[in-house]
N, C-alpha and C. Protein backbone atom coordinates (compact mmCIF):
# COMPACT_ATOMS: atom_id res chain seq x y z
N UNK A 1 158.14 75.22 115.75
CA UNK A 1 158.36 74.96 114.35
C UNK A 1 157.87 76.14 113.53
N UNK A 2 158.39 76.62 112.74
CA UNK A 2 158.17 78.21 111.89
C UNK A 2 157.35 77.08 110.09
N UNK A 3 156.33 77.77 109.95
CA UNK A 3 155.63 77.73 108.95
C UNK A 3 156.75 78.28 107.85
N UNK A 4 156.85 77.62 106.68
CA UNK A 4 157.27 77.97 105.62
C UNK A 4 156.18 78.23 104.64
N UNK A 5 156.67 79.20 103.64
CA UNK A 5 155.59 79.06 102.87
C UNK A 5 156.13 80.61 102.16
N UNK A 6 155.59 80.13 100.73
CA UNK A 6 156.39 80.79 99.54
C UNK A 6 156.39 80.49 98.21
N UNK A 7 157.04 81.14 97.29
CA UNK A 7 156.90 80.05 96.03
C UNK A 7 157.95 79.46 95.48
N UNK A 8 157.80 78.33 95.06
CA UNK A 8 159.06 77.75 94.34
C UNK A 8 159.49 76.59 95.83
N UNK A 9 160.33 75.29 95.11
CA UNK A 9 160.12 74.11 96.06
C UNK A 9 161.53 74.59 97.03
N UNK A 10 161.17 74.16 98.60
CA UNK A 10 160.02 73.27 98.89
C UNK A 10 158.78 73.49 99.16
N UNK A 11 158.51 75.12 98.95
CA UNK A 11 156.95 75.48 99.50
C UNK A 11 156.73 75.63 98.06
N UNK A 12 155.41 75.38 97.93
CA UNK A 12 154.50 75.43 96.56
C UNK A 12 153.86 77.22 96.91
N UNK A 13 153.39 76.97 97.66
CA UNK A 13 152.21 78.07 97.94
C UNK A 13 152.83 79.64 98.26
N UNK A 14 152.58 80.72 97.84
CA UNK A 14 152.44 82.19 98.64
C UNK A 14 151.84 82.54 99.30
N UNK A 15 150.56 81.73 99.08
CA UNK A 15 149.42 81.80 101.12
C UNK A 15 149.77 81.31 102.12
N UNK A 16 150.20 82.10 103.06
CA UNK A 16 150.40 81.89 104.03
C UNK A 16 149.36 80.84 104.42
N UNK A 17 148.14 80.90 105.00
CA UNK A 17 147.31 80.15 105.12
C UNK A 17 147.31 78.60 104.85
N UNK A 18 148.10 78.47 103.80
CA UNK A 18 148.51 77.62 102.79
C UNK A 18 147.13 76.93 101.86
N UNK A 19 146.49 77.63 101.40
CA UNK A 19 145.47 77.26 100.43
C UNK A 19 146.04 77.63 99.65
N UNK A 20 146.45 76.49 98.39
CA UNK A 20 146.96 76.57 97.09
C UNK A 20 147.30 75.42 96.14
N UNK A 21 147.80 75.48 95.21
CA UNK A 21 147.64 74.45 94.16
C UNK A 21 149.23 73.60 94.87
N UNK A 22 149.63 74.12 95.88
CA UNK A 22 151.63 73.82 95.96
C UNK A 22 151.39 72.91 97.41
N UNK A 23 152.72 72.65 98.42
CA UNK A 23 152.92 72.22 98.90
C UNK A 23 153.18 73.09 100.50
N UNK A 24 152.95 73.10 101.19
CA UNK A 24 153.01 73.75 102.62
C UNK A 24 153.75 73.11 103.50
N UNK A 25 155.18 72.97 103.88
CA UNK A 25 155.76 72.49 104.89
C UNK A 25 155.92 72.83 106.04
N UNK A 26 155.56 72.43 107.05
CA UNK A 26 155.51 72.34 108.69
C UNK A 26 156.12 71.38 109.74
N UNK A 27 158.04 71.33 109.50
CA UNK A 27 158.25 70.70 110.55
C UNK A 27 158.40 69.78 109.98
N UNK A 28 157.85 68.14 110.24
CA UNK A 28 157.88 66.89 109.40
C UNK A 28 156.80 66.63 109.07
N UNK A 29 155.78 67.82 108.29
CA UNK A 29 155.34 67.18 107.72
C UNK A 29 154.75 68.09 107.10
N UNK A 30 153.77 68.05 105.78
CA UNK A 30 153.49 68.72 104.62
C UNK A 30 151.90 68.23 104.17
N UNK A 31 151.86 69.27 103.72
CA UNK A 31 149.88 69.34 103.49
C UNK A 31 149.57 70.31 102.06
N UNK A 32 148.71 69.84 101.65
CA UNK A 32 147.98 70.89 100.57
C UNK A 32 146.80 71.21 100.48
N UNK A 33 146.04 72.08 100.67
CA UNK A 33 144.68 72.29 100.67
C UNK A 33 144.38 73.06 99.22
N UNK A 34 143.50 72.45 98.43
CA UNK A 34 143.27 73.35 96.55
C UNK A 34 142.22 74.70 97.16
N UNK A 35 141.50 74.78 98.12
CA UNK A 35 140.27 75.30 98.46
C UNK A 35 139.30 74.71 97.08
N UNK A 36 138.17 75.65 96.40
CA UNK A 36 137.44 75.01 96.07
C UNK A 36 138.01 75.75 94.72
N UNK A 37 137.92 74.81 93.16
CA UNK A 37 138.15 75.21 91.84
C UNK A 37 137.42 74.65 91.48
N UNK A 38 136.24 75.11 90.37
CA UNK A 38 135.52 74.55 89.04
C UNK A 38 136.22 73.63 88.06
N UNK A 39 135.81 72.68 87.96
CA UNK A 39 136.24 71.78 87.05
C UNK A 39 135.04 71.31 86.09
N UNK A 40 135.55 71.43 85.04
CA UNK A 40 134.51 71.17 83.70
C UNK A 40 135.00 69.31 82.99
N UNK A 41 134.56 69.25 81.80
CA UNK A 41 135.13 68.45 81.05
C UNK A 41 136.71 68.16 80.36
N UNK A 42 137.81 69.33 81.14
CA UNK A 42 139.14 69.20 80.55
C UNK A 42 139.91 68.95 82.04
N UNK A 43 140.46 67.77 82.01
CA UNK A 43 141.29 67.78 83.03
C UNK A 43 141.64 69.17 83.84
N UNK A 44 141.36 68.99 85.12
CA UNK A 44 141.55 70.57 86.03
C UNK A 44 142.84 70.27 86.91
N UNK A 45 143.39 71.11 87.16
CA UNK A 45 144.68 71.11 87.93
C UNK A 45 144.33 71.44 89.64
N UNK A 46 144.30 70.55 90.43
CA UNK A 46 143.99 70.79 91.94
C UNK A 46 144.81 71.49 92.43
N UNK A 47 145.70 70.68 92.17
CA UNK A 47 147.42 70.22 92.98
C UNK A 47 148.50 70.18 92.26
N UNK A 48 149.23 70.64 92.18
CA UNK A 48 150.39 70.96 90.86
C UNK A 48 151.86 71.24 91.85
N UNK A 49 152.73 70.12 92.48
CA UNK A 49 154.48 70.39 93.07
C UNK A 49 155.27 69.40 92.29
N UNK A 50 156.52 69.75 93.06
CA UNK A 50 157.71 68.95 92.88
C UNK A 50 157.92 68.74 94.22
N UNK A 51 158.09 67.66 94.96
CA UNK A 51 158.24 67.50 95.47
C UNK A 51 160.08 67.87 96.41
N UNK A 52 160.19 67.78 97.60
CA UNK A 52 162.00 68.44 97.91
C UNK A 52 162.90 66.95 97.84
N UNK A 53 163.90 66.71 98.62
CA UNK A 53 164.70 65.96 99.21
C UNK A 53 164.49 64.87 99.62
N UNK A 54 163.36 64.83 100.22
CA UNK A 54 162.75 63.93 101.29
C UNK A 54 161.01 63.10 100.90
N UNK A 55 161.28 62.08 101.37
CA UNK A 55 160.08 61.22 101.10
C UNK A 55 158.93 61.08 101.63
N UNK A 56 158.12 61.84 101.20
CA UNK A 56 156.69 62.16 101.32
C UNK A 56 155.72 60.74 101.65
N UNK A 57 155.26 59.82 102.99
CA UNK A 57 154.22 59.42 103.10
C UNK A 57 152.66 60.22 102.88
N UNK A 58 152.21 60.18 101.96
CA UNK A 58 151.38 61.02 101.76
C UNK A 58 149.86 60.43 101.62
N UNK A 59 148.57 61.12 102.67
CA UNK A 59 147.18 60.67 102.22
C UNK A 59 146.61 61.86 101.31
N UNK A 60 146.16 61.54 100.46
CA UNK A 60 144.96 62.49 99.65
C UNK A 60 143.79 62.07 99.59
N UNK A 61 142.83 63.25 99.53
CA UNK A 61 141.85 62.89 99.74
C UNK A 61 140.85 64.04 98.53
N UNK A 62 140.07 63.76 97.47
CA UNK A 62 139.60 64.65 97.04
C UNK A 62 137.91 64.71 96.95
N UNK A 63 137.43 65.73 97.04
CA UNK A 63 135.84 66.65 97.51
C UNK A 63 135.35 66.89 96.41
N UNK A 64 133.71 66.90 96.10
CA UNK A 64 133.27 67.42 95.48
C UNK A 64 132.52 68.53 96.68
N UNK A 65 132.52 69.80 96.17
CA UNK A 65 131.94 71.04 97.17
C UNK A 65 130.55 71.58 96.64
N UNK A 66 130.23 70.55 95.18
CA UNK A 66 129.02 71.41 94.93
C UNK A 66 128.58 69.70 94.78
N UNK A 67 127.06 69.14 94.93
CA UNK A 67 126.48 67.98 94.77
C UNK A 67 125.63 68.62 93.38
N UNK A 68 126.11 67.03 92.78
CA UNK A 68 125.32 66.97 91.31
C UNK A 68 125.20 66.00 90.83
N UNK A 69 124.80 65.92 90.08
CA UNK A 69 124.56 64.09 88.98
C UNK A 69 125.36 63.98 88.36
N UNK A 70 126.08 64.66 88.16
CA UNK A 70 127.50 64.29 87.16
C UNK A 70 128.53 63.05 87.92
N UNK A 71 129.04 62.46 86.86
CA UNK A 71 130.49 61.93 86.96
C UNK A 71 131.54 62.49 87.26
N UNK A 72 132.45 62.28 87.98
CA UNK A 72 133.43 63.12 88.25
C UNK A 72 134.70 61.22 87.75
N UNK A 73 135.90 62.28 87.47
CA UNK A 73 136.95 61.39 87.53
C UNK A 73 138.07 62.02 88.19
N UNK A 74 139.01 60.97 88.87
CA UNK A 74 139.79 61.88 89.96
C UNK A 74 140.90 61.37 89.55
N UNK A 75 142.45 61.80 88.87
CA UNK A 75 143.72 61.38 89.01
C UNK A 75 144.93 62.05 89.48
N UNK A 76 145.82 60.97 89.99
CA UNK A 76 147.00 61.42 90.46
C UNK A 76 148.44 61.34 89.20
N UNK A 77 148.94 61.95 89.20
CA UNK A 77 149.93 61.65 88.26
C UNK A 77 151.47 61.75 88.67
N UNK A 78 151.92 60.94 88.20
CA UNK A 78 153.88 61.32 89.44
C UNK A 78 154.93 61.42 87.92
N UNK A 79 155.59 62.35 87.70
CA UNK A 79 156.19 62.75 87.00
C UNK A 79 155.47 62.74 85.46
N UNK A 80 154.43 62.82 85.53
CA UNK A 80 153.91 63.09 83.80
C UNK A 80 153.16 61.27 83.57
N UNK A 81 153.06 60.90 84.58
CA UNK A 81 152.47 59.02 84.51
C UNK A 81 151.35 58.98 85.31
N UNK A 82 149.95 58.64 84.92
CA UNK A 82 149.16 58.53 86.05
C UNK A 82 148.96 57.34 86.57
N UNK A 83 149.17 57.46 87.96
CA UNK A 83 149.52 56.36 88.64
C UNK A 83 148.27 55.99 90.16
N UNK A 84 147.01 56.92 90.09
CA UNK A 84 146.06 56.89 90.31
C UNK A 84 144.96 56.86 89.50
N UNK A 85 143.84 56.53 89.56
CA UNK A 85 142.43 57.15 88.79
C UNK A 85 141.40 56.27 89.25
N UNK A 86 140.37 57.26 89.82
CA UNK A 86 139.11 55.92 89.76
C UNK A 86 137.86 57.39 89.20
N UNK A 87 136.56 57.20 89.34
CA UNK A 87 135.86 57.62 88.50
C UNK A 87 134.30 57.68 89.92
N UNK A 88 134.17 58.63 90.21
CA UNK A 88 132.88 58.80 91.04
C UNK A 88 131.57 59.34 90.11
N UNK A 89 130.48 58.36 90.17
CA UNK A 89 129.23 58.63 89.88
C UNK A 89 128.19 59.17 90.34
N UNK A 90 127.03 59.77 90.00
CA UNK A 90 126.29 60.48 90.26
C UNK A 90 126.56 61.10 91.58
N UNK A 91 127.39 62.46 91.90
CA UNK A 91 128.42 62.78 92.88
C UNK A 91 127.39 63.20 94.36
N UNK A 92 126.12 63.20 93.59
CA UNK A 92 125.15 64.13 94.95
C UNK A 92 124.40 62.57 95.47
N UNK A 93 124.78 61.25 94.90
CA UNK A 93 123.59 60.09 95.03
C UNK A 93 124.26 59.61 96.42
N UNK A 94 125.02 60.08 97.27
CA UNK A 94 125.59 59.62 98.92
C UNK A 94 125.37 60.44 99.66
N UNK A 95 124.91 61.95 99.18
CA UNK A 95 124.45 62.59 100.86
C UNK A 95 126.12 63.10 101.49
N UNK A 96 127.11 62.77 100.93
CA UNK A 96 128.64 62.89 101.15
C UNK A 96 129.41 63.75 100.45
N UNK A 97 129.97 64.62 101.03
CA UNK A 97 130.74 65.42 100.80
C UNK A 97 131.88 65.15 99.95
N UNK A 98 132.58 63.83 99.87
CA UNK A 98 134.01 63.08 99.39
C UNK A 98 133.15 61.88 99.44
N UNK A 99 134.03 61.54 97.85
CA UNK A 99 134.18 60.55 97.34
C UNK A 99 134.93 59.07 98.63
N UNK A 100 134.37 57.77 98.83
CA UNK A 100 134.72 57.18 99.36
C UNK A 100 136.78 56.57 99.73
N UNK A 101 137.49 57.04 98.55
CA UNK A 101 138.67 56.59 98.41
C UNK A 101 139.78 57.92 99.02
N UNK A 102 140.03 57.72 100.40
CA UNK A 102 141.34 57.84 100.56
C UNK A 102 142.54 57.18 99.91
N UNK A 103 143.54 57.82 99.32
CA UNK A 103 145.15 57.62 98.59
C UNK A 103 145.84 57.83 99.04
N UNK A 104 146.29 56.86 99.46
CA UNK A 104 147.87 56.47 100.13
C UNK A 104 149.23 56.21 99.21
N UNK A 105 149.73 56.79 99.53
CA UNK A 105 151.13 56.89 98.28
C UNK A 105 152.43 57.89 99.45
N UNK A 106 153.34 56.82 98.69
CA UNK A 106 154.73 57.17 98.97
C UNK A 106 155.48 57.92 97.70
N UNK A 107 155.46 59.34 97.83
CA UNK A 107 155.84 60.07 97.26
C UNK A 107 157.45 60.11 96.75
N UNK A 108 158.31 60.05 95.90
CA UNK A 108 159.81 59.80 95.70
C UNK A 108 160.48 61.36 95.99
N UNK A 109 161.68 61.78 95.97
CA UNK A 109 161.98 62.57 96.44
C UNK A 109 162.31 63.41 94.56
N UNK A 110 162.12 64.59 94.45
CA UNK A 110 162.38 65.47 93.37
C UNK A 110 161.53 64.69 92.26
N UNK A 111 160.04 64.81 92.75
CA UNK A 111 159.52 64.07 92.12
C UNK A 111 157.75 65.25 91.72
N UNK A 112 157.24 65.35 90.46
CA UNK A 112 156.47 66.62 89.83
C UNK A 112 155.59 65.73 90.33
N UNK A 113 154.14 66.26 91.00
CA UNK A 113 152.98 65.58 91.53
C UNK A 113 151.71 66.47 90.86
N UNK A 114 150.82 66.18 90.32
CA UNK A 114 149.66 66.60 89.69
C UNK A 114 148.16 65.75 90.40
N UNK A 115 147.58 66.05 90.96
CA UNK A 115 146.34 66.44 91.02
C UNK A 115 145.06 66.73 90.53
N UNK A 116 144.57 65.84 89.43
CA UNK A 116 143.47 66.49 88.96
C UNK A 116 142.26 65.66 89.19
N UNK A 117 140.87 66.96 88.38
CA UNK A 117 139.73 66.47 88.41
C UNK A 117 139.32 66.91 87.25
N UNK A 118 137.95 66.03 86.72
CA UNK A 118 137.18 66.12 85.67
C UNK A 118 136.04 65.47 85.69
N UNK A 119 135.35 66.52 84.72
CA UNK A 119 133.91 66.33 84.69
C UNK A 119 133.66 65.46 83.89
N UNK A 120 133.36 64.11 83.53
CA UNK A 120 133.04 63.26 82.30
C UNK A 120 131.56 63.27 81.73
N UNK A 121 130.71 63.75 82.60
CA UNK A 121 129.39 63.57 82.12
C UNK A 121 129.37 64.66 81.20
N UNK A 122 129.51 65.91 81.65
CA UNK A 122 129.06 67.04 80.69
C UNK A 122 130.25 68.55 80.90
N UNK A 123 129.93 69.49 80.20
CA UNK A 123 130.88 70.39 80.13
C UNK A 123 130.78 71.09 81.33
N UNK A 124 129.68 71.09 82.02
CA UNK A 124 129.23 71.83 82.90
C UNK A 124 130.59 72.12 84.54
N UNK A 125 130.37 73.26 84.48
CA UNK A 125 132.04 73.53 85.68
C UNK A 125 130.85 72.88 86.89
N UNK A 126 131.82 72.34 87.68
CA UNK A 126 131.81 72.12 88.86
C UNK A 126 132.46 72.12 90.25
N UNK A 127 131.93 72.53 91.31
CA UNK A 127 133.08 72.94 91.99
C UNK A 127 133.98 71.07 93.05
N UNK A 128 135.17 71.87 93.04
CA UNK A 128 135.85 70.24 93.77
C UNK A 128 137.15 71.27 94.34
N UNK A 129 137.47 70.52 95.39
CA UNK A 129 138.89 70.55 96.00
C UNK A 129 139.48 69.32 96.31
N UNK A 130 141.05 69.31 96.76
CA UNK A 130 141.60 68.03 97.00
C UNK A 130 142.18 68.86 98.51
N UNK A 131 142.95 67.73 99.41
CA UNK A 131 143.55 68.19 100.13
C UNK A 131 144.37 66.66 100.34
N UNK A 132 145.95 67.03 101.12
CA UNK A 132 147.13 65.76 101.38
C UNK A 132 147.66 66.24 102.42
N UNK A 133 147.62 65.42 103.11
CA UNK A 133 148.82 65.62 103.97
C UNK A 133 149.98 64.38 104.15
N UNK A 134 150.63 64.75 105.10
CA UNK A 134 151.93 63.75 104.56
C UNK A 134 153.09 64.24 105.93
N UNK A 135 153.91 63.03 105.99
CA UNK A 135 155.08 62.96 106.89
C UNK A 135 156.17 63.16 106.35
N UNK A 136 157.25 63.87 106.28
CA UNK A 136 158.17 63.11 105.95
C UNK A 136 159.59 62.55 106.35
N UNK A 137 160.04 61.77 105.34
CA UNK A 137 161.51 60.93 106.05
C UNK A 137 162.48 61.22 105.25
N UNK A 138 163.41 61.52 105.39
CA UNK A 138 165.08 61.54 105.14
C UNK A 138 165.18 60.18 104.22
């Protein structure tokens, strides 16, 4: 199976590697890794595609990479609608790397997917990544 990867859909990303805000396709199936971005008090962009043709079973999963007392809030959004959100507290009080909630979602086909995080306690940047992977079907 030959790695794709490029910009513009169906690959999100120009890293080869595929660390990026886009989508990485491999065969049947597709992944995104953000690596690590600062996120403050304004909604941050992890993860930012459109999805191709085909219907994305997709898990996400998103990290805080730096431990702190802050609040973090985590949403998914599918065409401009957020259709995820829950809200992690004092992010360093588990000793855990990620937030307890794996996201399971069936992705639609030609469909804009957003990714974000935010800081609610204070302005202060913090670091977070997300990562998804996913199958997909015809």
């Amino acid at each position: 199976m030959a790695l794709i990867a490029g910009a513009g859909n169906p690959t999100g990303g120009s890293n080869p590697s595929g660390i990026s805000s886009g989508l990485t396709y491999v065969g049947d199936f597709v992944y995104l890794n953000s690596g690590i971005i600062d996120c403050d008090n304004a909604e941050t962009t992890l993860g930012d595609f459109i999805t191709s043709n085909q219907v994305i079973d997709a898990i996400i999963q998103f990290y805080y990479a730096e431990f702190s007392s802050d609040d973090f809030q985590y949403l998914v959004k599918l065409n401009g609608q957020t259709i995820v959100q829950y809200h992690v507290s004092d992010s360093h009080a588990t000793g855990a790397s990620e937030p307890d909630n794996q996201i399971y979602l069936i992705l639609p086909p030609y469909s804009r997917v957003e990714l974000l995080a935010k800081n609610v306690s204070t302005g202060t940047s913090r670091e977070q990544c997300v990562t998804m992977r996913g199958r997909l079907y015809a």
